[in-house]
N, C-alpha and C. Protein backbone atom coordinates (compact mmCIF):
# COMPACT_ATOMS: atom_id res chain seq x y z
N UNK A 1 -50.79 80.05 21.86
CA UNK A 1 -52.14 80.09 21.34
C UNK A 1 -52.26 79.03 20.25
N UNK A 2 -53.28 78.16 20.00
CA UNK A 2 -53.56 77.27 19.31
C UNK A 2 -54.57 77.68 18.24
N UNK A 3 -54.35 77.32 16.71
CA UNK A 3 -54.77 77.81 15.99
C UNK A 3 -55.63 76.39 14.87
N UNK A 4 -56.50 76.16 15.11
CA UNK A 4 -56.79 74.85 14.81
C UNK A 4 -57.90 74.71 14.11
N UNK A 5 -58.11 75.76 13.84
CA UNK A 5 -59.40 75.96 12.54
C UNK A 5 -59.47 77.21 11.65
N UNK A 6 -60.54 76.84 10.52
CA UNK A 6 -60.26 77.65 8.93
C UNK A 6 -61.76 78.43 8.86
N UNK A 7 -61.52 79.66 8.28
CA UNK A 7 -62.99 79.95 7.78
C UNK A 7 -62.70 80.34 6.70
N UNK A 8 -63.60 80.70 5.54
CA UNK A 8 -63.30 81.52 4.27
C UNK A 8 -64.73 81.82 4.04
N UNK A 9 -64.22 83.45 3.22
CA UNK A 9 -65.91 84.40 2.98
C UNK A 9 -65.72 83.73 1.36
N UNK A 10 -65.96 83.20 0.47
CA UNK A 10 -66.65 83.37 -0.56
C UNK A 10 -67.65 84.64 -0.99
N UNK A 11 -66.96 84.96 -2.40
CA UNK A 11 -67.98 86.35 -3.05
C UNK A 11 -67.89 85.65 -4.32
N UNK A 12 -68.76 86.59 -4.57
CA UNK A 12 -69.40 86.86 -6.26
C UNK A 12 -70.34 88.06 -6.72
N UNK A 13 -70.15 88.19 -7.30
CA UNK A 13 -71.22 89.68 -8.15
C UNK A 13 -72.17 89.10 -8.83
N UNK A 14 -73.42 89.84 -8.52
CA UNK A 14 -74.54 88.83 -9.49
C UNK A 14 -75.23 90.72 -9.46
N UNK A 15 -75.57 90.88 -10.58
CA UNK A 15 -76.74 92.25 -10.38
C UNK A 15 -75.89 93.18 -9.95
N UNK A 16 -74.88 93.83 -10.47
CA UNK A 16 -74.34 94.71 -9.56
C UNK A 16 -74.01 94.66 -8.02
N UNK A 17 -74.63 93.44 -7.39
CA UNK A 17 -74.06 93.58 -6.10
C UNK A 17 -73.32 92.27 -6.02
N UNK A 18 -72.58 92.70 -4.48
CA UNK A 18 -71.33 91.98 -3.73
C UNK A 18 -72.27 91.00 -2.92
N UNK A 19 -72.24 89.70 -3.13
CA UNK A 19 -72.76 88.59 -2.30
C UNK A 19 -71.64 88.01 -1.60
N UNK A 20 -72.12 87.02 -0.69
CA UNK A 20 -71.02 86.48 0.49
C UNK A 20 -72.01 85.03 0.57
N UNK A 21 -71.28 83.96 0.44
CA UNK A 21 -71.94 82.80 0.66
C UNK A 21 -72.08 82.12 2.13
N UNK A 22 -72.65 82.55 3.27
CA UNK A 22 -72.98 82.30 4.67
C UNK A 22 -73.46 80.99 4.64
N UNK A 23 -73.14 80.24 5.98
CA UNK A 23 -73.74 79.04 6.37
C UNK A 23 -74.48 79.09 7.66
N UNK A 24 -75.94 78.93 7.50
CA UNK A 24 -76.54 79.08 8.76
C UNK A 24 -76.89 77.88 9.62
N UNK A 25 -75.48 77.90 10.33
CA UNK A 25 -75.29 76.83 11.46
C UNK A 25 -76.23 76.17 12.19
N UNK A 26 -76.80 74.54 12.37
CA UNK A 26 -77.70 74.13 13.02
C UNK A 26 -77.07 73.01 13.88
N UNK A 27 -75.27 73.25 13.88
CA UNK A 27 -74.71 72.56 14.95
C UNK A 27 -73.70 73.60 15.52
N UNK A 28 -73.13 73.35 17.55
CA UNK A 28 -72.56 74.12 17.80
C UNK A 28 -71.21 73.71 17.26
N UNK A 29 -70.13 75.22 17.61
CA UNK A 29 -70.02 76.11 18.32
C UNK A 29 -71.42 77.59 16.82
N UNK A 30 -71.58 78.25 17.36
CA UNK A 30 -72.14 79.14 16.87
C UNK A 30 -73.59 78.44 16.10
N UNK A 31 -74.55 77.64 16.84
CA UNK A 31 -75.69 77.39 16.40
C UNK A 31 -76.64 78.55 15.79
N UNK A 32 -77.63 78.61 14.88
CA UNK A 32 -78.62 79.41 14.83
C UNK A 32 -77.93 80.89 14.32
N UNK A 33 -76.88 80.91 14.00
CA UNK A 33 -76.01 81.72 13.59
C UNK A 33 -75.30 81.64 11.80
N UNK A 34 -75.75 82.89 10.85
CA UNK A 34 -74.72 82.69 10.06
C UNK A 34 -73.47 83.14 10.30
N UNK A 35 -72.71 82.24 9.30
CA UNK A 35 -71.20 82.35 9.63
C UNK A 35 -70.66 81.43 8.25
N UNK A 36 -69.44 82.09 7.95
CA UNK A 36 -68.28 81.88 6.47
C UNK A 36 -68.05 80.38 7.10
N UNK A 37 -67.70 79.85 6.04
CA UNK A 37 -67.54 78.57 5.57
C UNK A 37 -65.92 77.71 5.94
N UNK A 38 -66.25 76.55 6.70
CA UNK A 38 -64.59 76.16 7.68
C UNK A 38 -65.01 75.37 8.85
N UNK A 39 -63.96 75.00 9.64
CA UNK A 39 -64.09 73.96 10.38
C UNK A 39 -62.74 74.04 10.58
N UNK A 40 -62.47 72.97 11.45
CA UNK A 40 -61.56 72.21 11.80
C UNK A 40 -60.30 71.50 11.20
N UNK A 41 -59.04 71.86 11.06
CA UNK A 41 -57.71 71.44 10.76
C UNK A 41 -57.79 70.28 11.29
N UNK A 42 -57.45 69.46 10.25
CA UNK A 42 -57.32 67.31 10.90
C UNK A 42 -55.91 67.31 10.69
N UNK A 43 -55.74 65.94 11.72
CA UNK A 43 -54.64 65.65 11.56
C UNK A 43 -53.93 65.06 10.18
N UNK A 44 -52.62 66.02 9.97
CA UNK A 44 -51.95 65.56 8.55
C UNK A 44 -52.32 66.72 7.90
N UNK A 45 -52.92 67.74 7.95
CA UNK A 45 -53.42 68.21 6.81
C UNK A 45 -52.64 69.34 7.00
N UNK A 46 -52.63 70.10 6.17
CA UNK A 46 -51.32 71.49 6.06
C UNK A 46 -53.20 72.64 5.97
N UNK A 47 -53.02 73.97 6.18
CA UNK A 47 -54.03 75.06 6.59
C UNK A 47 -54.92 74.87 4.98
N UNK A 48 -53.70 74.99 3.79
CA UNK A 48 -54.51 75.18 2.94
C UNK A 48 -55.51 73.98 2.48
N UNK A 49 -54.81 72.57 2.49
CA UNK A 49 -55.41 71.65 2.65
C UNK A 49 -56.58 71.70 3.07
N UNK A 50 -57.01 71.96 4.03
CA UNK A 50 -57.94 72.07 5.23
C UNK A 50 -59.38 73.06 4.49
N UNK A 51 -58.87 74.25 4.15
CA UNK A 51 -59.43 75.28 3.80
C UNK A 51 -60.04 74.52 2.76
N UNK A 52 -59.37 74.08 1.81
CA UNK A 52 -59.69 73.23 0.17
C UNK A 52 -61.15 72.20 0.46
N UNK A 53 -60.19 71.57 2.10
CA UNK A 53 -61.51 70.06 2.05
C UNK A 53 -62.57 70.91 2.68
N UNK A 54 -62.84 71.75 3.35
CA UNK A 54 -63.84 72.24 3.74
C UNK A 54 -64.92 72.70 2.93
N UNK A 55 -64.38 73.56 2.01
CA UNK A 55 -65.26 74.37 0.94
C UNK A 55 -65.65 73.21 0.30
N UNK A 56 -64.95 72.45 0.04
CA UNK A 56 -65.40 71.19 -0.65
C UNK A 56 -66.51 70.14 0.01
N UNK A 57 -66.30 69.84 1.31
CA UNK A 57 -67.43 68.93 1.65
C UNK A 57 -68.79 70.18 1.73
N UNK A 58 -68.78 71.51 2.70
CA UNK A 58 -69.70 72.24 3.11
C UNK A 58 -70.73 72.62 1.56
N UNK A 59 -69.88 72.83 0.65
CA UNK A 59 -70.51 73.89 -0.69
C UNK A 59 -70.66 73.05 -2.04
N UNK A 60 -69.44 72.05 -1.75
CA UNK A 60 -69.70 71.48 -3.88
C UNK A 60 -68.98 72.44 -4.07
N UNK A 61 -68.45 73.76 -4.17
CA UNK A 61 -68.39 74.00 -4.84
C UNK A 61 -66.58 74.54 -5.44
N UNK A 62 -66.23 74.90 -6.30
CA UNK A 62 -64.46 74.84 -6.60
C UNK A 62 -64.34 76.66 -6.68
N UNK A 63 -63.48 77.21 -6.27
CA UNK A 63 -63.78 78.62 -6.27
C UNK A 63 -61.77 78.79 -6.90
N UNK A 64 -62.18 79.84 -6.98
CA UNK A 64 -60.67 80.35 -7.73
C UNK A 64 -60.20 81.91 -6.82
N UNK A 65 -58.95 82.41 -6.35
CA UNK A 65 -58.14 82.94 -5.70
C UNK A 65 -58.15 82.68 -4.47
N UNK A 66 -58.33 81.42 -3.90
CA UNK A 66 -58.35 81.09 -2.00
C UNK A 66 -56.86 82.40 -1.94
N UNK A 67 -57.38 83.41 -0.77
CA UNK A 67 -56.58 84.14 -0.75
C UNK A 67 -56.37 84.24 0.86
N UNK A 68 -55.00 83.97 1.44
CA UNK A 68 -55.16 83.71 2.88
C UNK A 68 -55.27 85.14 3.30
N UNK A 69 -55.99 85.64 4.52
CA UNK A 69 -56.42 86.92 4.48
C UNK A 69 -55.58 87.32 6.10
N UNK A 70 -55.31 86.30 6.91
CA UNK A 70 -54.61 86.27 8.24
C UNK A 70 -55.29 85.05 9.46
N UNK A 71 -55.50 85.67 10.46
CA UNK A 71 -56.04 85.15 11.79
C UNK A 71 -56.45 85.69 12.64
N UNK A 72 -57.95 85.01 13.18
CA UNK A 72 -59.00 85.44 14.17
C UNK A 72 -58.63 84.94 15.07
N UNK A 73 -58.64 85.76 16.13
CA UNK A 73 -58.50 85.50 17.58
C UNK A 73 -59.13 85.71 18.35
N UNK A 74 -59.49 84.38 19.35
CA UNK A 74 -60.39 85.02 20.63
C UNK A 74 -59.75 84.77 21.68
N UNK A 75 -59.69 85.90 22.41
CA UNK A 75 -59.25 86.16 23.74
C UNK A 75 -57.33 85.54 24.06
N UNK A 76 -57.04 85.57 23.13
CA UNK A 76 -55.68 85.04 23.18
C UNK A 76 -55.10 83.43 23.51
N UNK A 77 -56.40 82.41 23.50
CA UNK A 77 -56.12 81.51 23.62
C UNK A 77 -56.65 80.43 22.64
N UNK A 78 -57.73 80.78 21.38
CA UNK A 78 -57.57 80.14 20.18
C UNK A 78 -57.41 80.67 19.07
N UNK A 79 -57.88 80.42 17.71
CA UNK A 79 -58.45 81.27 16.84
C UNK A 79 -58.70 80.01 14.86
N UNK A 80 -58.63 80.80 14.22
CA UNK A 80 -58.84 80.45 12.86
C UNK A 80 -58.18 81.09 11.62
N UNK A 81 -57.53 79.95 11.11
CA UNK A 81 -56.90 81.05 9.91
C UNK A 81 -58.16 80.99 8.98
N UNK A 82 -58.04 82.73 8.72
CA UNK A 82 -59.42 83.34 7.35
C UNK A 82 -58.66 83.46 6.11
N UNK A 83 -59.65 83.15 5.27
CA UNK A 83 -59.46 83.44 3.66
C UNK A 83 -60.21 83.81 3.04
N UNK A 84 -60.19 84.24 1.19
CA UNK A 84 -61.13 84.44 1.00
C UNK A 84 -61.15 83.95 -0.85
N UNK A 85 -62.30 83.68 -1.08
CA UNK A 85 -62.36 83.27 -2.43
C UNK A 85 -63.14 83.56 -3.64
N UNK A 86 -63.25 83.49 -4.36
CA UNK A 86 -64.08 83.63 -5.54
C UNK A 86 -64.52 82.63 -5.69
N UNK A 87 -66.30 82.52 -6.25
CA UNK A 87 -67.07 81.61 -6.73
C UNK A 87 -66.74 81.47 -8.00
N UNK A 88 -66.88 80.36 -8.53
CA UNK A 88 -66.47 80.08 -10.49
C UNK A 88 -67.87 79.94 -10.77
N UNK A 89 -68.69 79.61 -9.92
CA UNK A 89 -70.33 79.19 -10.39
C UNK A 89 -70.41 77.78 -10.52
N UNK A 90 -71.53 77.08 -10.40
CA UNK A 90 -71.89 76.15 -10.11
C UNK A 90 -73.34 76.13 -9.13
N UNK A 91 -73.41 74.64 -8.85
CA UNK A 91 -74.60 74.39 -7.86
C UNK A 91 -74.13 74.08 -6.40
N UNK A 92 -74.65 74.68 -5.83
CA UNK A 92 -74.18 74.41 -4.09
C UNK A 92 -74.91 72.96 -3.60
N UNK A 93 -74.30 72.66 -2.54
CA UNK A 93 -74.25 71.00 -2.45
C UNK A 93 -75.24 70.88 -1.39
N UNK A 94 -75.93 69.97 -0.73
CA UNK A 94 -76.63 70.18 0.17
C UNK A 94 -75.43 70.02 1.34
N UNK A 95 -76.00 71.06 2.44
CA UNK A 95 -74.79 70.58 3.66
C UNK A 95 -75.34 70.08 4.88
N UNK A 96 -74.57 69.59 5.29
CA UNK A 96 -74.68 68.86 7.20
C UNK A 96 -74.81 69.98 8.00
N UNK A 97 -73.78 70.64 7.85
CA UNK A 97 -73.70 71.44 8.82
C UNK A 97 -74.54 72.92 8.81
N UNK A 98 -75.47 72.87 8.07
CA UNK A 98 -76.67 74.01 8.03
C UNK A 98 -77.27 74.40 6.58
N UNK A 99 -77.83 75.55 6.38
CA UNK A 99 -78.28 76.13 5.01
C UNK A 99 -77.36 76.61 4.80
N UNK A 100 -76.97 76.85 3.61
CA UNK A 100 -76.07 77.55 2.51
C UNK A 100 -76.88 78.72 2.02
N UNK A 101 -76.89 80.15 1.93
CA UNK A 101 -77.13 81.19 1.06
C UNK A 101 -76.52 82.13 0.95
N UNK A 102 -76.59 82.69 -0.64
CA UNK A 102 -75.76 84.05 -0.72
C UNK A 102 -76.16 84.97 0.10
N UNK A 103 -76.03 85.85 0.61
CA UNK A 103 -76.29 86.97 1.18
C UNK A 103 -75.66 88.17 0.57
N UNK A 104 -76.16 89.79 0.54
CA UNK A 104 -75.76 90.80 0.24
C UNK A 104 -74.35 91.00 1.40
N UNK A 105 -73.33 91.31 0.62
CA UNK A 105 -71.93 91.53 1.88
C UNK A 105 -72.58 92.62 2.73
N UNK A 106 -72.97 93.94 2.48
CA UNK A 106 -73.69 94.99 3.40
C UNK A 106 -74.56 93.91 4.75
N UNK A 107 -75.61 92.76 4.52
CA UNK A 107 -76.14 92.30 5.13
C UNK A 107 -75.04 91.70 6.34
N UNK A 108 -74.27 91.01 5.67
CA UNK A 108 -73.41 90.44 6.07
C UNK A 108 -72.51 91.18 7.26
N UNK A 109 -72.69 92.40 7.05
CA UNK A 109 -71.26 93.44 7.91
C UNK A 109 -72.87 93.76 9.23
N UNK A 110 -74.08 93.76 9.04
CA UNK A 110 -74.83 94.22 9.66
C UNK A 110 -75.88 93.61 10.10
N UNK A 111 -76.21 92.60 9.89
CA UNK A 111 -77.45 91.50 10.54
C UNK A 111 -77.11 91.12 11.96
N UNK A 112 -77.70 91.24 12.88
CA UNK A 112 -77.75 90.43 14.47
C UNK A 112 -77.74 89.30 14.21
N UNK A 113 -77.97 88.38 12.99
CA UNK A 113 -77.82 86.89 12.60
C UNK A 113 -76.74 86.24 12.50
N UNK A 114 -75.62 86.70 12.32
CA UNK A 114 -74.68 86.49 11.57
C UNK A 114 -73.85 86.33 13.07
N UNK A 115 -72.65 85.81 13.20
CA UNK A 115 -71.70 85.53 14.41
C UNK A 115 -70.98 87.07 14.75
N UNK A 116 -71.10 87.36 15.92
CA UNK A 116 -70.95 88.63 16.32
C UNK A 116 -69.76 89.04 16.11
N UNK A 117 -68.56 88.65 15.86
CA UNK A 117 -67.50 89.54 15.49
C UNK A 117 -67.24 89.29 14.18
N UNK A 118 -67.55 88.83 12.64
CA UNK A 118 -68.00 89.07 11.74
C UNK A 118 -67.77 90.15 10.99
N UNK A 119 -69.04 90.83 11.71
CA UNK A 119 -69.00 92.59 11.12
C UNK A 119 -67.83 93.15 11.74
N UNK A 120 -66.87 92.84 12.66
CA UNK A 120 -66.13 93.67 12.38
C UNK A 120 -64.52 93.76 11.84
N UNK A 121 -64.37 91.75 11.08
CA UNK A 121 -63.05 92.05 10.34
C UNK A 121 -63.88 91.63 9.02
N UNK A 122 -64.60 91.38 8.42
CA UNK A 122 -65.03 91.02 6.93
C UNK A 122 -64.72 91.69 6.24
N UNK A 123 -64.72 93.07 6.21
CA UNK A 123 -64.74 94.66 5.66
C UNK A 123 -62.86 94.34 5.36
N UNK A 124 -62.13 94.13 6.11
CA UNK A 124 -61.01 93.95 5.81
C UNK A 124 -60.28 92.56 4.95
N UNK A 125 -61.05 91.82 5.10
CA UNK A 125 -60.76 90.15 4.87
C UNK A 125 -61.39 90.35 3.18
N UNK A 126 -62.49 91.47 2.50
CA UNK A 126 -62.38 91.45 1.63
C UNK A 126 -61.82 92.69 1.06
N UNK A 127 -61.23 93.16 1.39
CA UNK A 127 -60.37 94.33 0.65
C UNK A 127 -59.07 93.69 0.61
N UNK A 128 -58.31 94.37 -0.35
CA UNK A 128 -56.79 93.45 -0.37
C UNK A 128 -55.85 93.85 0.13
N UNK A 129 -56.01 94.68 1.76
CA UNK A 129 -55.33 94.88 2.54
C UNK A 129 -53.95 93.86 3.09
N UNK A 130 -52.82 94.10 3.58
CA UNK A 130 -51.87 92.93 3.66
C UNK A 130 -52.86 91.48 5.09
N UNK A 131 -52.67 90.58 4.91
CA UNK A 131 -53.59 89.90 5.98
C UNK A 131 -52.69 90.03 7.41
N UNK A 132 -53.77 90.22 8.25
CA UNK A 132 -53.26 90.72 9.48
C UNK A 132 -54.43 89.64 10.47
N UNK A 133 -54.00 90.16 11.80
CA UNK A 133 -54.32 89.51 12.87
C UNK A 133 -55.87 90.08 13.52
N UNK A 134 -56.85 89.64 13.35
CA UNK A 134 -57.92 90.27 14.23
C UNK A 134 -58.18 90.00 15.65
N UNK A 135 -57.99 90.20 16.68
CA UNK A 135 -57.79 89.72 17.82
C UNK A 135 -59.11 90.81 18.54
N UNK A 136 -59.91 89.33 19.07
CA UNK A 136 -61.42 89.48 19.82
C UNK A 136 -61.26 89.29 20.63
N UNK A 137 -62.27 89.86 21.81
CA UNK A 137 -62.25 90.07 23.23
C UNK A 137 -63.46 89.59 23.78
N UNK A 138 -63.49 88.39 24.67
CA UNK A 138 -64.49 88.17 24.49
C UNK A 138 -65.00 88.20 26.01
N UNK A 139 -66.14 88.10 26.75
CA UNK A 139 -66.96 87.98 28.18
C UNK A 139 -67.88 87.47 28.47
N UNK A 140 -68.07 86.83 29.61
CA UNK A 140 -69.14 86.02 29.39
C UNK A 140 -69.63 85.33 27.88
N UNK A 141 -68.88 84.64 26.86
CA UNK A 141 -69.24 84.43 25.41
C UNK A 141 -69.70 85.53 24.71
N UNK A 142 -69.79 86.83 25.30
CA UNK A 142 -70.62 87.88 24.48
C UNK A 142 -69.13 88.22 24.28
N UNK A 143 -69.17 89.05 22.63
CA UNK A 143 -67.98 89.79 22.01
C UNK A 143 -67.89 90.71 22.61
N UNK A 144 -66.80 91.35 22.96
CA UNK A 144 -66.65 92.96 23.52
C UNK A 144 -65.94 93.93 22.53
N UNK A 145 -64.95 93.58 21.97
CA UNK A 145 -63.78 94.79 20.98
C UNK A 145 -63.45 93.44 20.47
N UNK A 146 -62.50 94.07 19.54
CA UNK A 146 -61.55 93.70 18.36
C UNK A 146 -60.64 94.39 18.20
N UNK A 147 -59.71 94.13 18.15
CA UNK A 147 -58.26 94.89 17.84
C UNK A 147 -57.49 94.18 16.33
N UNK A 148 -57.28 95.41 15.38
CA UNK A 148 -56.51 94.66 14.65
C UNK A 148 -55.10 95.08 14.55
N UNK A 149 -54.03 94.18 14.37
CA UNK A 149 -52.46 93.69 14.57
C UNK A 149 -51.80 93.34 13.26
N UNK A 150 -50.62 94.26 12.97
CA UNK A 150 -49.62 92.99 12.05
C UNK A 150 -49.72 92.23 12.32
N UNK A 151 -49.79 91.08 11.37
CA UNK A 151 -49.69 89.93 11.42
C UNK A 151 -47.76 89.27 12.26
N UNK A 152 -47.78 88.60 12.77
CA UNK A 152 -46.48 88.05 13.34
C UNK A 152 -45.84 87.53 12.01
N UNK A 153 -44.52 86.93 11.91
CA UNK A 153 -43.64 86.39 10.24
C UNK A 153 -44.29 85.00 10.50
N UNK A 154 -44.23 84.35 11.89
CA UNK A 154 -44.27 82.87 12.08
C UNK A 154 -46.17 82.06 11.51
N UNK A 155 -46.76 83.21 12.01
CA UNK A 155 -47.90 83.00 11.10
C UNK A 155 -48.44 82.86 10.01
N UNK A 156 -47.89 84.19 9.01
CA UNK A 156 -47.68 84.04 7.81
C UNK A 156 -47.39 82.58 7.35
N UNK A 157 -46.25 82.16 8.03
CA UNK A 157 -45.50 81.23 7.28
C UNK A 157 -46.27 80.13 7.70
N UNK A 158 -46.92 80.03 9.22
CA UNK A 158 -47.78 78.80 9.08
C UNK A 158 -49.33 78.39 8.28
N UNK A 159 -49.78 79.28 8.16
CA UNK A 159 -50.85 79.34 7.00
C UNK A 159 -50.76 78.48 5.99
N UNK A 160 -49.10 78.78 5.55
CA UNK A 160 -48.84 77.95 3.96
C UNK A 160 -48.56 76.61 4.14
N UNK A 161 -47.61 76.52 5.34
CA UNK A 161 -47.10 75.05 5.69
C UNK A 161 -47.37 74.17 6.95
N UNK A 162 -48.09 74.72 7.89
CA UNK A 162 -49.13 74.20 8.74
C UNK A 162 -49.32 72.81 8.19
């Protein structure tokens, strides 16, 4: 299985509530869709690398605990290493690749907007559960289940040195 791209949820507390910084995609894969912040592993670059330049071109913005959270899987033949971070504050950057807004995390676990399997590892990706494997099922492109897995050792270890 090939693992060749990054996402990360960004939070922050503003008002008593839990926000999530979503990007609402206006290029594919997942057009017209929000979805956490990531792309594509380039060549040379190690996972965290990757994770770093992303948040960086998509947001402006510098966040503090990138915390690797595991890996999304679809259907056993790609997926994405997830993370997750804290906002320090600042101004969000304009992006290419769609609108930038906070969203309420509740919204986030429950909007038809948002990329369909989403709601069902976020809930874990921000709790500080050990990071594990979410593995999606997918049909005809529509999501079906999710299963979540220990994480494998070899994963772990590629996250850091990837």
């Amino acid at each position: 299985m090939e693992i060749i791209y990054t996402i990360c949820f960004i939070t922050r507390t503003t008002y008593n509530e839990d926000e999530v910084l979503m990007l609402f995609r206006k290029k594919e894969p997942n057009r017209d869709k929000w979805n956490g912040i990531g792309g594509k592993i380039e060549k040379g670059e190690t996972v965290l690398e990757s994770m770093e330049r992303e948040i960086r071109e998509e947001t402006g913005l510098t966040v503090k605990r990138l915390t690797y959270r595991g890996i999304v899987t679809w259907n056993e033949t790609g997926g994405m290493y997830v993370y997750r971070a804290e906002d320090t504050g600042g101004e969000l950057s304009p992006c290419d690749e769609g609108e930038l807004a906070w969203k309420p995390v509740q919204w986030a676990m429950e909007a038809d907007e948002v990329v369909s399997n989403i709601k069902h590892y976020l809930g874990d990706v921000l709790r500080q559960a050990p990071p594990q494997q979410f593995a999606c099922i997918y049909e005809n492109d529509r999501f079906v289940s999710m299963e979540t897995k220990p994480l494998p050792h070899f994963a772990k270890e590629s996250a850091l040195t990837n």
